[in-house]
PDB file of N, CA and C in Angstrom:
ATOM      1  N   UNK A   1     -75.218  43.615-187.440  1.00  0.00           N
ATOM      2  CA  UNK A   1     -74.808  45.007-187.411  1.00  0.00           C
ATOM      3  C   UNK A   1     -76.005  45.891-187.068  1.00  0.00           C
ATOM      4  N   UNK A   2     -75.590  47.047-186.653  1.00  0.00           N
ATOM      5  CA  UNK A   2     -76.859  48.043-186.614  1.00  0.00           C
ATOM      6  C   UNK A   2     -76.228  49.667-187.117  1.00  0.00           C
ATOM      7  N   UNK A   3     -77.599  50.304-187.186  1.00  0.00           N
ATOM      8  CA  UNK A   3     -76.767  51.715-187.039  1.00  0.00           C
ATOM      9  C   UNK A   3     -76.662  52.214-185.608  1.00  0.00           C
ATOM     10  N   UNK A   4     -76.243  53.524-185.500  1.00  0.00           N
ATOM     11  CA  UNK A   4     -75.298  54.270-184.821  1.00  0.00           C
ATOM     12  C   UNK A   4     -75.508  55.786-184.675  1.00  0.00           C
ATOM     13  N   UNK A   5     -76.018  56.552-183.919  1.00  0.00           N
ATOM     14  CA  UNK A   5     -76.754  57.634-183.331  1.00  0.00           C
ATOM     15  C   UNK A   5     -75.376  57.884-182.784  1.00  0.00           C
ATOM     16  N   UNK A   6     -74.620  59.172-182.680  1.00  0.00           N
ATOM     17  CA  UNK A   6     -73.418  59.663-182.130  1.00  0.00           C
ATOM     18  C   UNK A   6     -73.723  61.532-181.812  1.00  0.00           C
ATOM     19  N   UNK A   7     -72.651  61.255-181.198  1.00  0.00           N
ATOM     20  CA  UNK A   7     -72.639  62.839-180.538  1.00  0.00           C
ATOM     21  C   UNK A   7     -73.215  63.891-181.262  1.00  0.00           C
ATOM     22  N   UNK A   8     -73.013  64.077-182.612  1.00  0.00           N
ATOM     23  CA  UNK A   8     -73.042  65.199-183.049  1.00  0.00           C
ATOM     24  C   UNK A   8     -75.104  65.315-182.904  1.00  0.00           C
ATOM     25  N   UNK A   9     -75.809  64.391-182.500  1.00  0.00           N
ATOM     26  CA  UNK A   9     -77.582  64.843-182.321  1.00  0.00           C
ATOM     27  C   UNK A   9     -77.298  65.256-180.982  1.00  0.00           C
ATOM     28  N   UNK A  10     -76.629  64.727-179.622  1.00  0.00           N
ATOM     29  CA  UNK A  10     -76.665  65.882-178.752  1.00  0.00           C
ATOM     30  C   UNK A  10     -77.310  66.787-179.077  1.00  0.00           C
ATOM     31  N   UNK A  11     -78.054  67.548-177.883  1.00  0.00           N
ATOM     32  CA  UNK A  11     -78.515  68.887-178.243  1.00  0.00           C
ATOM     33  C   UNK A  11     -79.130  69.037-179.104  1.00  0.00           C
ATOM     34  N   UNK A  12     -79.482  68.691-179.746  1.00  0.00           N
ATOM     35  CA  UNK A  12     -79.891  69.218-181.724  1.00  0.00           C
ATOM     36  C   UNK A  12     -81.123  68.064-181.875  1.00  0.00           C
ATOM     37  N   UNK A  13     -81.412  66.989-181.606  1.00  0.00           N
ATOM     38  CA  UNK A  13     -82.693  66.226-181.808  1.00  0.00           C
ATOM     39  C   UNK A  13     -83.420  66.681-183.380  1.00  0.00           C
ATOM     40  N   UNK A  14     -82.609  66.123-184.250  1.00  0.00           N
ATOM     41  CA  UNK A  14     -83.533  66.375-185.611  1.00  0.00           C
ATOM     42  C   UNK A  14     -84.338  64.848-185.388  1.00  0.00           C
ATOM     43  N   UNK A  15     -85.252  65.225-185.761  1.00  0.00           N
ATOM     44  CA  UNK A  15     -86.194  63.568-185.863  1.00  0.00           C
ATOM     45  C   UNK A  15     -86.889  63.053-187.181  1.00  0.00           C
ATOM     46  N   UNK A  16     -86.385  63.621-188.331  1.00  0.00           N
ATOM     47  CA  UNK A  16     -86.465  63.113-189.645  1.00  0.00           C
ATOM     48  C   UNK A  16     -85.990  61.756-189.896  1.00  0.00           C
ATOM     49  N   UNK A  17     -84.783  61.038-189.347  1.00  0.00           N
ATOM     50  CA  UNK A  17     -84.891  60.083-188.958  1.00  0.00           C
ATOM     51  C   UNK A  17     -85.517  59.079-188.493  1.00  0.00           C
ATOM     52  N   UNK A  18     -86.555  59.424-187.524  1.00  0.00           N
ATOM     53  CA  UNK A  18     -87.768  58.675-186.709  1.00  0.00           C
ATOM     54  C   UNK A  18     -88.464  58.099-187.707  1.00  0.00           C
ATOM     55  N   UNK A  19     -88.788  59.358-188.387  1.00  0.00           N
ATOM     56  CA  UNK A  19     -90.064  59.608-189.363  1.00  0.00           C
ATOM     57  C   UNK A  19     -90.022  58.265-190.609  1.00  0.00           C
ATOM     58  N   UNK A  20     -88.812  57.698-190.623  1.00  0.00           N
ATOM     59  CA  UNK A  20     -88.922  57.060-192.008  1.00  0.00           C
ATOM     60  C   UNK A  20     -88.208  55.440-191.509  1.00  0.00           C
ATOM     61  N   UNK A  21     -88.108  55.029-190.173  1.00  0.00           N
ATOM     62  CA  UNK A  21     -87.710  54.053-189.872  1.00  0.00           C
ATOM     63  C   UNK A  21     -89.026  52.903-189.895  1.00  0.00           C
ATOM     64  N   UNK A  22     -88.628  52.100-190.706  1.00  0.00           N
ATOM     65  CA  UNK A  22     -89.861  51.124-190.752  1.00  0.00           C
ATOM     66  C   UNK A  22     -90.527  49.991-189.156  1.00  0.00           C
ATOM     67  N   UNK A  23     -89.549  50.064-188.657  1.00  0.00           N
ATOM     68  CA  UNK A  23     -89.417  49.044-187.391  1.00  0.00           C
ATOM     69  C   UNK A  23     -89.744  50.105-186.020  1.00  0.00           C
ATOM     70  N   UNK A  24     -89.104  51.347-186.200  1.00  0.00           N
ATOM     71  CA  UNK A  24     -89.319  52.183-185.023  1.00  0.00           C
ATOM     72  C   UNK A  24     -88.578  51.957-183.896  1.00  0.00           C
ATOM     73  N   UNK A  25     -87.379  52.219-184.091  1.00  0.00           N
ATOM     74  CA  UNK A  25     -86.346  51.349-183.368  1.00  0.00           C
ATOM     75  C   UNK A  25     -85.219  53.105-182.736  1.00  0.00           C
ATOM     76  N   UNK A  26     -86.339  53.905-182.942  1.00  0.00           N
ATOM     77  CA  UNK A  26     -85.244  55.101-182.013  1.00  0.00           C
ATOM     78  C   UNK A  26     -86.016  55.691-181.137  1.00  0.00           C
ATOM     79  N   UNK A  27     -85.244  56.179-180.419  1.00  0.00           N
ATOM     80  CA  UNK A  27     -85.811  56.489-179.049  1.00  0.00           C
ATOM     81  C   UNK A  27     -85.130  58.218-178.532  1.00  0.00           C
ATOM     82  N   UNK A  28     -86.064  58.166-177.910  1.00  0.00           N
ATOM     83  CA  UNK A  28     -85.578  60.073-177.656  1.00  0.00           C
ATOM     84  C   UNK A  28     -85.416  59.866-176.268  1.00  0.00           C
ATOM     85  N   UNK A  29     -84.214  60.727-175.803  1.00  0.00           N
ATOM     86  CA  UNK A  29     -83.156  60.573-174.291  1.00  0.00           C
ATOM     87  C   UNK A  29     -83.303  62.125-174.056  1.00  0.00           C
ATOM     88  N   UNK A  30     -83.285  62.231-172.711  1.00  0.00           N
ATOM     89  CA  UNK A  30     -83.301  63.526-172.420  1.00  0.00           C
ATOM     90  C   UNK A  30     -81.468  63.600-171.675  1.00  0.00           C
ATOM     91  N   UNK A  31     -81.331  62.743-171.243  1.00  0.00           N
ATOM     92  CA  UNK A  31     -79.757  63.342-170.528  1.00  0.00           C
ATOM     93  C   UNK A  31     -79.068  61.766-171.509  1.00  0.00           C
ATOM     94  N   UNK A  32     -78.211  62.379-172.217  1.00  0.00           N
ATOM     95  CA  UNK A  32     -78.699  63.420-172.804  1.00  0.00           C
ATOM     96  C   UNK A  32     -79.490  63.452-173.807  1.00  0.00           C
ATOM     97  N   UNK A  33     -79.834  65.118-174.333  1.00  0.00           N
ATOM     98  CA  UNK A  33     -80.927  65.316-175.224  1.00  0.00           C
ATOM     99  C   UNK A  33     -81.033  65.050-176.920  1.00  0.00           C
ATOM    100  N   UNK A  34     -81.400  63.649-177.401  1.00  0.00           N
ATOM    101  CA  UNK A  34     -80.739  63.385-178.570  1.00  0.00           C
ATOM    102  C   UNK A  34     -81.668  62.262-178.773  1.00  0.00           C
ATOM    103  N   UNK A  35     -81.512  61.824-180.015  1.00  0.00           N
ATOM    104  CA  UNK A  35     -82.406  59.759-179.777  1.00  0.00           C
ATOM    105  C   UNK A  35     -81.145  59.324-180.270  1.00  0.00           C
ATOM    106  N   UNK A  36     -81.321  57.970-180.199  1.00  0.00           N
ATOM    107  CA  UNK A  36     -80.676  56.693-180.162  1.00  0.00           C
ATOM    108  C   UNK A  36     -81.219  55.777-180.905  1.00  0.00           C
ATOM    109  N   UNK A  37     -80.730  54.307-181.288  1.00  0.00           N
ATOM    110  CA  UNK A  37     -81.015  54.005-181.773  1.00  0.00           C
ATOM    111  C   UNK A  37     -81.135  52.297-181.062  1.00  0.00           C
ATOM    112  N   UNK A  38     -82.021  51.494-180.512  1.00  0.00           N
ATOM    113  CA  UNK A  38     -81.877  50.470-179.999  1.00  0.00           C
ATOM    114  C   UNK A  38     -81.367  49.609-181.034  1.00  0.00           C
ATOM    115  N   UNK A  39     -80.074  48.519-180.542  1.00  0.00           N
ATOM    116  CA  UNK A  39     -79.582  48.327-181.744  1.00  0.00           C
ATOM    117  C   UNK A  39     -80.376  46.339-182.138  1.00  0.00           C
ATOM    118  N   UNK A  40     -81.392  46.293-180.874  1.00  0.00           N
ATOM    119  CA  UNK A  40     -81.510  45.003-181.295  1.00  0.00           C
ATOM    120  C   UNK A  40     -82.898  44.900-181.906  1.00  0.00           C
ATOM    121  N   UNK A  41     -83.594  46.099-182.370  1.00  0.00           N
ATOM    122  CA  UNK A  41     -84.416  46.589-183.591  1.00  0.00           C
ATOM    123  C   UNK A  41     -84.247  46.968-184.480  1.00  0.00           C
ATOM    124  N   UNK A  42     -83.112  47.806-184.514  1.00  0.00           N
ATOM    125  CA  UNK A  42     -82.501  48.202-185.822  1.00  0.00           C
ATOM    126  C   UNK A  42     -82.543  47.071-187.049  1.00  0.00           C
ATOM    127  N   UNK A  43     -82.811  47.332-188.262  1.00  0.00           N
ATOM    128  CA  UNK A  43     -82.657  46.003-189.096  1.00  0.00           C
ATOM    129  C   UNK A  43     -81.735  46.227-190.704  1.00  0.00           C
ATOM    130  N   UNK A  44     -81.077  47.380-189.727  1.00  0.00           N
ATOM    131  CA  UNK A  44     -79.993  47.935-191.224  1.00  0.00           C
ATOM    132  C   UNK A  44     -80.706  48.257-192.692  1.00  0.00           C
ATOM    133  N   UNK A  45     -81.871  48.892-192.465  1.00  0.00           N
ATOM    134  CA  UNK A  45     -82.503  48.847-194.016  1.00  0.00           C
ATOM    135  C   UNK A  45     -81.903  50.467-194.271  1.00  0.00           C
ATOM    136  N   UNK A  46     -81.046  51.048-193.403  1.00  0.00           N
ATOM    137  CA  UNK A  46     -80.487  52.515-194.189  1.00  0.00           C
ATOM    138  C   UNK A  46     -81.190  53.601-194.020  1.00  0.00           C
ATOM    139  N   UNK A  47     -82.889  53.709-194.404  1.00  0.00           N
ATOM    140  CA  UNK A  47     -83.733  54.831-194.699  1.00  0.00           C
ATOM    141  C   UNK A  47     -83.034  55.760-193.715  1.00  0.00           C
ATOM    142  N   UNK A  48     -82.526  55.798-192.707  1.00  0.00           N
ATOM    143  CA  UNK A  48     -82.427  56.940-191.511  1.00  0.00           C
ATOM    144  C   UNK A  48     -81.611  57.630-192.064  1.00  0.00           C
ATOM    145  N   UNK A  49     -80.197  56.962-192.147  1.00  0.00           N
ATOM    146  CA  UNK A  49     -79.179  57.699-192.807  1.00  0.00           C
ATOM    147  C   UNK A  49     -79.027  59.020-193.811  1.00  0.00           C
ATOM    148  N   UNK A  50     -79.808  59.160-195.062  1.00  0.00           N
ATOM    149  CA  UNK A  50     -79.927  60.307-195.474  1.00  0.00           C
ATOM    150  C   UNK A  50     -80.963  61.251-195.195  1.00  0.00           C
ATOM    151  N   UNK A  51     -81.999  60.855-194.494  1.00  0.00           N
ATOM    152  CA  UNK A  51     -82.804  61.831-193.690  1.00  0.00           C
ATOM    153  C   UNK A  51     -82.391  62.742-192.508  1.00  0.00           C
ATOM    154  N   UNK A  52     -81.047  62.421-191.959  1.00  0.00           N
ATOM    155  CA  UNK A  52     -80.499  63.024-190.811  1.00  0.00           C
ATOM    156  C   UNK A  52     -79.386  64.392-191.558  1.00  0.00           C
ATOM    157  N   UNK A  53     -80.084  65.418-190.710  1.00  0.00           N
ATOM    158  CA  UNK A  53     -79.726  66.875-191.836  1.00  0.00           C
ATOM    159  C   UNK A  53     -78.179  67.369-190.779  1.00  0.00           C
ATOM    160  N   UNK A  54     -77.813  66.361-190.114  1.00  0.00           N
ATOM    161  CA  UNK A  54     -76.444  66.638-189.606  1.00  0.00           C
ATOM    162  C   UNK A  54     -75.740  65.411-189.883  1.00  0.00           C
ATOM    163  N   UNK A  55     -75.773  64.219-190.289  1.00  0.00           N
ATOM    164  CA  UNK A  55     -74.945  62.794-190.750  1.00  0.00           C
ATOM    165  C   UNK A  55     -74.742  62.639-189.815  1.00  0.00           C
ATOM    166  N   UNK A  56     -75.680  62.481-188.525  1.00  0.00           N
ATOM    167  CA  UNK A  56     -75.092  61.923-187.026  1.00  0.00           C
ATOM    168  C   UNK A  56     -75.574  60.350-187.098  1.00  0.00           C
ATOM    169  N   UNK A  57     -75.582  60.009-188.368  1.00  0.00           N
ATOM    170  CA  UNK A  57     -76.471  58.481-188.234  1.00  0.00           C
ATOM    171  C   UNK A  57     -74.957  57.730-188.863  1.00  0.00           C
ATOM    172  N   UNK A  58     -74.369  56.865-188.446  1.00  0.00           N
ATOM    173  CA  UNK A  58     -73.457  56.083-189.290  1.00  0.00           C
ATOM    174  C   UNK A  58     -73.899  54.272-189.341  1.00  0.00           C
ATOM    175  N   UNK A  59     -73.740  53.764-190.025  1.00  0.00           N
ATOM    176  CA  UNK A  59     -73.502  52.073-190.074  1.00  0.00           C
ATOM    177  C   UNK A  59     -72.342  51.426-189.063  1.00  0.00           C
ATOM    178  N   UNK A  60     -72.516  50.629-188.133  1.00  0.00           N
ATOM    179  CA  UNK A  60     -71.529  50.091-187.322  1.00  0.00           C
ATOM    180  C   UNK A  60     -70.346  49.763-187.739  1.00  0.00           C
ATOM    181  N   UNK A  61     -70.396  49.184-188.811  1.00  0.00           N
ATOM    182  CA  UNK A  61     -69.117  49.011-189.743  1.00  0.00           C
ATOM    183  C   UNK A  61     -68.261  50.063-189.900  1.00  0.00           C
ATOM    184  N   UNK A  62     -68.802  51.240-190.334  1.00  0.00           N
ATOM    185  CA  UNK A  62     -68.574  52.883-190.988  1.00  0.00           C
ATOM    186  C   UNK A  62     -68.578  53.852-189.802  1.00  0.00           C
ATOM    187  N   UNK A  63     -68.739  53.363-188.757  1.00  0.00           N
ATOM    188  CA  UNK A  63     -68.408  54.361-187.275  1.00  0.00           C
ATOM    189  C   UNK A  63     -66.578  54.572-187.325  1.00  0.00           C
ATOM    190  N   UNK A  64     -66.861  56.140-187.398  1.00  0.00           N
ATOM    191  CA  UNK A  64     -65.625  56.954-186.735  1.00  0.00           C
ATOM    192  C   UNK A  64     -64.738  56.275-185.575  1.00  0.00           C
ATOM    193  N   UNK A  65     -63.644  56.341-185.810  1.00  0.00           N
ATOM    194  CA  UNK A  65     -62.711  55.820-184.607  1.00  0.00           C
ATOM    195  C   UNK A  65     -63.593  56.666-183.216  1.00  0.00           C
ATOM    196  N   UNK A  66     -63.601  58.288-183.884  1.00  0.00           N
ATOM    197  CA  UNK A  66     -63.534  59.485-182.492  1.00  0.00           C
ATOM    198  C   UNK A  66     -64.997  59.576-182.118  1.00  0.00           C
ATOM    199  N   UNK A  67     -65.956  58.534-183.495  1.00  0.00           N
ATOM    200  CA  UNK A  67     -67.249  58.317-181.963  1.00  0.00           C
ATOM    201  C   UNK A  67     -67.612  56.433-182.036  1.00  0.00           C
ATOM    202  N   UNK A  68     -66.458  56.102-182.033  1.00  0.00           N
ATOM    203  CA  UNK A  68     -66.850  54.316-181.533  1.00  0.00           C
ATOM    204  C   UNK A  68     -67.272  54.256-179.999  1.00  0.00           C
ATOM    205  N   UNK A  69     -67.240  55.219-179.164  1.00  0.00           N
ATOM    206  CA  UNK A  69     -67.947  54.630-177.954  1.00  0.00           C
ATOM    207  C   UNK A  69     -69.545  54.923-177.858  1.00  0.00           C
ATOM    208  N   UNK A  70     -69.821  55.785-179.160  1.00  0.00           N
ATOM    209  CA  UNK A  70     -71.434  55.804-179.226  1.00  0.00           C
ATOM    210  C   UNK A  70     -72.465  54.240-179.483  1.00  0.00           C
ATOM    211  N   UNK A  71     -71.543  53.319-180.045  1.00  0.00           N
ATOM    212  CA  UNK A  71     -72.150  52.061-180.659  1.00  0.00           C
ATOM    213  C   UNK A  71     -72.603  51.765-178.576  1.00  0.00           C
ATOM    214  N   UNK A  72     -72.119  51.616-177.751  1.00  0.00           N
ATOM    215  CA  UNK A  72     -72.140  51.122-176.454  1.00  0.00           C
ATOM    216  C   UNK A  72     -73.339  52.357-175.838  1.00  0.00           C
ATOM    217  N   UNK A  73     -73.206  53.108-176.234  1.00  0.00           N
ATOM    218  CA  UNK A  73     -73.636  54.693-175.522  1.00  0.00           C
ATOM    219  C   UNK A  73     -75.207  54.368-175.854  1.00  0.00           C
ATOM    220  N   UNK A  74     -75.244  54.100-177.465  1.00  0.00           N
ATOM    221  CA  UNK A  74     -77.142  53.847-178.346  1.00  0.00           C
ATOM    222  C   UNK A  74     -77.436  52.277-177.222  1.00  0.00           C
ATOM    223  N   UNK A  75     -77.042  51.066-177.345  1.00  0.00           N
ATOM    224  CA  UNK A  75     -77.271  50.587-176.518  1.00  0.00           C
ATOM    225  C   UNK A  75     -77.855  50.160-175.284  1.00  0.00           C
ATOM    226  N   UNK A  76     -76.866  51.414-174.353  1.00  0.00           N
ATOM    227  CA  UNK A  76     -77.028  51.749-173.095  1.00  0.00           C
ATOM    228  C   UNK A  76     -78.495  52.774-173.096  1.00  0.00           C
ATOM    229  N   UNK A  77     -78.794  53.712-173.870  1.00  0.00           N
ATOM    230  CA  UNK A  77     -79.334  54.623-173.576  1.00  0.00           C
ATOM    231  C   UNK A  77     -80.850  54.689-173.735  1.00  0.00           C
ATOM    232  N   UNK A  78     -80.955  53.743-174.834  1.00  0.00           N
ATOM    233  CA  UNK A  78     -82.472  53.703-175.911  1.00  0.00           C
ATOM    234  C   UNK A  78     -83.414  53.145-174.478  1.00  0.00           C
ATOM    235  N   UNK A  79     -83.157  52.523-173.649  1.00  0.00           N
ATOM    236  CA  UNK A  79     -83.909  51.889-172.672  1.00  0.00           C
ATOM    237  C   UNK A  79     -84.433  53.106-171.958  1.00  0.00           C
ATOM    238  N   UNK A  80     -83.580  54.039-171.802  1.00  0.00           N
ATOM    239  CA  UNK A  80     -83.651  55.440-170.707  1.00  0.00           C
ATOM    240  C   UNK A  80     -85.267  55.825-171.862  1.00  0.00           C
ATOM    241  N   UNK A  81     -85.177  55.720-172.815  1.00  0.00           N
ATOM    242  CA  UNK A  81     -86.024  57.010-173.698  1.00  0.00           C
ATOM    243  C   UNK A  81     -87.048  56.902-174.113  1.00  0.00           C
ATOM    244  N   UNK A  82     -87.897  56.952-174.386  1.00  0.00           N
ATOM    245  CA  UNK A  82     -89.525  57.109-175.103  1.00  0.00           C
ATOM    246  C   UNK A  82     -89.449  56.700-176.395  1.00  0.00           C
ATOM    247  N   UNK A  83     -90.003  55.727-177.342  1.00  0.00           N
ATOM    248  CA  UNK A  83     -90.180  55.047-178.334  1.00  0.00           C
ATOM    249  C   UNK A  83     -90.458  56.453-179.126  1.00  0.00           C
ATOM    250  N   UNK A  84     -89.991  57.178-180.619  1.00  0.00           N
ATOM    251  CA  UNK A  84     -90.284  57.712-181.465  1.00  0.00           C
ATOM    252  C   UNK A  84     -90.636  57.704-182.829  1.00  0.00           C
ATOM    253  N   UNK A  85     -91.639  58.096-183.460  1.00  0.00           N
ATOM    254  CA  UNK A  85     -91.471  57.712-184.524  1.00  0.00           C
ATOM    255  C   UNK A  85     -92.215  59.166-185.213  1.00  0.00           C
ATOM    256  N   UNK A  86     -92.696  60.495-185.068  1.00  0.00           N
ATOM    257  CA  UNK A  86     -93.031  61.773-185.487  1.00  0.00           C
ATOM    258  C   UNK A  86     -92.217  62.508-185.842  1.00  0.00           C
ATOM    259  N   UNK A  87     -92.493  63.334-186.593  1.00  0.00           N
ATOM    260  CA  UNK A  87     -91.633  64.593-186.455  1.00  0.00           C
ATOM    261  C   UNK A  87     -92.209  65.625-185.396  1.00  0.00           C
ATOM    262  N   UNK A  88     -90.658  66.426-185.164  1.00  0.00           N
ATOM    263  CA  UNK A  88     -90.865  67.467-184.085  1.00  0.00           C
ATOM    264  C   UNK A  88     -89.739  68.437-184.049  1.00  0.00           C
ATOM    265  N   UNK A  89     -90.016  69.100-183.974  1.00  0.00           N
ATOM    266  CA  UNK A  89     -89.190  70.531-183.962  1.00  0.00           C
ATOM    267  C   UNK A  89     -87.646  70.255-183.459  1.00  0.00           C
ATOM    268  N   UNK A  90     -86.341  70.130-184.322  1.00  0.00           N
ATOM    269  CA  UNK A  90     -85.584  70.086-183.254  1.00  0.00           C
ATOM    270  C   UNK A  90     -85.322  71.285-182.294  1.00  0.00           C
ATOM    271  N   UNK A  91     -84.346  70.756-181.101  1.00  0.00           N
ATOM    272  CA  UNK A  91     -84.430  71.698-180.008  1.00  0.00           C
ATOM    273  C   UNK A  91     -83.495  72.870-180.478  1.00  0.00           C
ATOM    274  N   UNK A  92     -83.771  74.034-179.406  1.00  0.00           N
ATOM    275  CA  UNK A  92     -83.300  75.319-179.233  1.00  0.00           C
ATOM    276  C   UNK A  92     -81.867  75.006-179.771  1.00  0.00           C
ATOM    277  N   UNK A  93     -81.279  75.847-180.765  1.00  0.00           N
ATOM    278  CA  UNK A  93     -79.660  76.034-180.620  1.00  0.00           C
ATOM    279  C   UNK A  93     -79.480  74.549-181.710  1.00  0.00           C
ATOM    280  N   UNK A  94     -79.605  73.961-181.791  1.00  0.00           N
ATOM    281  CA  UNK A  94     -79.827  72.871-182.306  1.00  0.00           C
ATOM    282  C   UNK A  94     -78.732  73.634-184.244  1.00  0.00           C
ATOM    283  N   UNK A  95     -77.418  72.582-184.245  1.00  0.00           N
ATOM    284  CA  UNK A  95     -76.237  73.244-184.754  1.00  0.00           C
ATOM    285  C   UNK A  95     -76.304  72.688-186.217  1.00  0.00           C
ATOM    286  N   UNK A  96     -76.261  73.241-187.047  1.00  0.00           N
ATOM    287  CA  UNK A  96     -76.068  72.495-188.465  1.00  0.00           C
ATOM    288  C   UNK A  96     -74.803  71.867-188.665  1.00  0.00           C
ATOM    289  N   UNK A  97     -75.393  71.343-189.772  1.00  0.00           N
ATOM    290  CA  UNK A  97     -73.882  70.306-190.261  1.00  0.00           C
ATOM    291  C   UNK A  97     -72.391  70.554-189.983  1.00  0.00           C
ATOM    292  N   UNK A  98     -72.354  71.816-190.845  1.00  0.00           N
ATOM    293  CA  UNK A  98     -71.326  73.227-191.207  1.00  0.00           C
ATOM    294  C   UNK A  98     -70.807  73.227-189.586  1.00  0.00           C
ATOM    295  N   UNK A  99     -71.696  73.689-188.768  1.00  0.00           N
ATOM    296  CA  UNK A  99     -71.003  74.086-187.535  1.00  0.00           C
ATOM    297  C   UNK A  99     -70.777  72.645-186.776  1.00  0.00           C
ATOM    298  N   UNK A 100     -71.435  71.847-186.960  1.00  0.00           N
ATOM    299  CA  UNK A 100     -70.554  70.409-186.422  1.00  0.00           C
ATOM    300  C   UNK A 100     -69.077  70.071-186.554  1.00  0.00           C
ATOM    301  N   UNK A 101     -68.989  70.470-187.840  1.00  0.00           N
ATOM    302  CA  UNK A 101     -68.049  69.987-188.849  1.00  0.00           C
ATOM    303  C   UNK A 101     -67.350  70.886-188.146  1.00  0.00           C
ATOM    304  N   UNK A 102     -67.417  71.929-188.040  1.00  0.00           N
ATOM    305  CA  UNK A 102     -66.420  72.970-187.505  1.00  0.00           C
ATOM    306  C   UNK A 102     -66.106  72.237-186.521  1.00  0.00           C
ATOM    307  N   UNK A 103     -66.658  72.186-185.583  1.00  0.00           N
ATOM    308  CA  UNK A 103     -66.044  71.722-184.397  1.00  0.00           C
ATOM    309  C   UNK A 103     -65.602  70.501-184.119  1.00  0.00           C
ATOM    310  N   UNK A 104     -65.889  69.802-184.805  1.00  0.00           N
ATOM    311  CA  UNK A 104     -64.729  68.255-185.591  1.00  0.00           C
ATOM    312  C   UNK A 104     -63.547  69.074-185.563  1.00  0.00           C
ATOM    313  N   UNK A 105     -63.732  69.570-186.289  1.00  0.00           N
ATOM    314  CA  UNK A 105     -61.945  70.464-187.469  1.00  0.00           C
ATOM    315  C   UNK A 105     -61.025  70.738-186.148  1.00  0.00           C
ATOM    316  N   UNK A 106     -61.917  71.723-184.721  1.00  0.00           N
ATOM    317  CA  UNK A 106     -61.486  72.465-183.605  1.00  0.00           C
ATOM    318  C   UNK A 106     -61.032  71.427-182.896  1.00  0.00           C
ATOM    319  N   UNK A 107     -61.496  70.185-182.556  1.00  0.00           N
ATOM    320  CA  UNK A 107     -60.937  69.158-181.829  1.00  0.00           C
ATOM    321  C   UNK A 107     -60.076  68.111-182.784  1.00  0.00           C
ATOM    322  N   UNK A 108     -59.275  68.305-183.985  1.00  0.00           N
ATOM    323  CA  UNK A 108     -58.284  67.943-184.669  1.00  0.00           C
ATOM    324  C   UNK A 108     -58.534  66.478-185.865  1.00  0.00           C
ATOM    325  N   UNK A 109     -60.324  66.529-185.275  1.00  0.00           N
ATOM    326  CA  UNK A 109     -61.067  65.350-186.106  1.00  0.00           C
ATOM    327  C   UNK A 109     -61.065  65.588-187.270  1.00  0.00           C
ATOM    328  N   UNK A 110     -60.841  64.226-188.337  1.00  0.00           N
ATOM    329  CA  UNK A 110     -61.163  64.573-189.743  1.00  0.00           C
ATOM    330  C   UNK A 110     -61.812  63.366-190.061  1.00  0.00           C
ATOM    331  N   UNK A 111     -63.575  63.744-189.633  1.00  0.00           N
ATOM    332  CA  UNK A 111     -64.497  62.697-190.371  1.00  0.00           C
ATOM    333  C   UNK A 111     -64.742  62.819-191.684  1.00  0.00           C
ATOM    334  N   UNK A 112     -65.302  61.042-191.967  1.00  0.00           N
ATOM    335  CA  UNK A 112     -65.332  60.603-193.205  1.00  0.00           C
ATOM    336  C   UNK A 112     -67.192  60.734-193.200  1.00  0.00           C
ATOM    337  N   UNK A 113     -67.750  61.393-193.773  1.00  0.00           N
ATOM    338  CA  UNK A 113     -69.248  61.288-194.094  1.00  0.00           C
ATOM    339  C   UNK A 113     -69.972  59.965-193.724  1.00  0.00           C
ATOM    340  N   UNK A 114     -70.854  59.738-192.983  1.00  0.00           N
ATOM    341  CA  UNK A 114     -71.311  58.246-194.211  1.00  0.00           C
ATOM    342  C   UNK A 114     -71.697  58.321-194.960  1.00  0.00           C
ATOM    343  N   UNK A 115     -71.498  57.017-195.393  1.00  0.00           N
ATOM    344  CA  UNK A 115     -71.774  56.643-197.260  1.00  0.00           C
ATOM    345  C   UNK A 115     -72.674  57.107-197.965  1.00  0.00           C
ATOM    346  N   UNK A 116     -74.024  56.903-196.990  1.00  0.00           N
ATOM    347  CA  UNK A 116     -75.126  57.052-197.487  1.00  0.00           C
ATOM    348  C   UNK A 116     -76.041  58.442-197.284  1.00  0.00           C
ATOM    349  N   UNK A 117     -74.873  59.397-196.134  1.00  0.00           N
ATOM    350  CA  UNK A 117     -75.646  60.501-195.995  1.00  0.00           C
ATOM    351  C   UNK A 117     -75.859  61.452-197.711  1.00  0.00           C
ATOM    352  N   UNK A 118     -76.688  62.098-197.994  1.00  0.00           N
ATOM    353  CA  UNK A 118     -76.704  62.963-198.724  1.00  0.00           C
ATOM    354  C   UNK A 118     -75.861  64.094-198.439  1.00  0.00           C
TER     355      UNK A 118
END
């Protein structure tokens, strides 16, 4: 299994995540603008999960029906991106939880948290 980087970091690049991954297994994408998570580094030890201040991190198991094509998307993408492991400012506009969530609600989604987000 691995984790799971999904839509909602679009745009928003929080990298508190980076910061606490022991292996260093995410990667920052510019098209689009977000990291990922290579999933054949990943080693499921969790730390990312409650460090991410929007719950865009899920467990493969615990992925949303309405973002299961992100598991293929982290995959595909981590190769495109620059190895991370700092913190850094997320970007401009960059949407909190609250307004994610909103716009879940606007497109008729009703996500389940992960487990482990705070």
């Amino acid at each position: 299994m691995t984790h799971v980087v999904t839509e909602r970091c679009v745009d928003c690049r929080y990298t508190d995540c980076a910061t606490v991954c022991p292996v260093e297994c995410f990667y920052e994408t510019t098209d689009p603008a977000m990291l990922v998570i290579n999933p054949d580094e990943c080693i499921d030890c969790e730390l990312c999960v409650p460090e991410c201040p929007i719950n865009a991190i899920w467990p493969e198991e615990e992925l949303p029906e309405e973002y299961a094509d992100w598991l293929e998307k982290n995959a595909e993408l981590w190769e495109q991106g620059e190895q991370i492991s700092d913190k850094k400012d997320p970007l401009d506009g960059a949407l909190t939880l609250e307004e994610i969530q909103a716009r879940e609600k606007e497109r008729g989604w009703e996500i389940e948290e992960p487990s482990k987000a705070m």
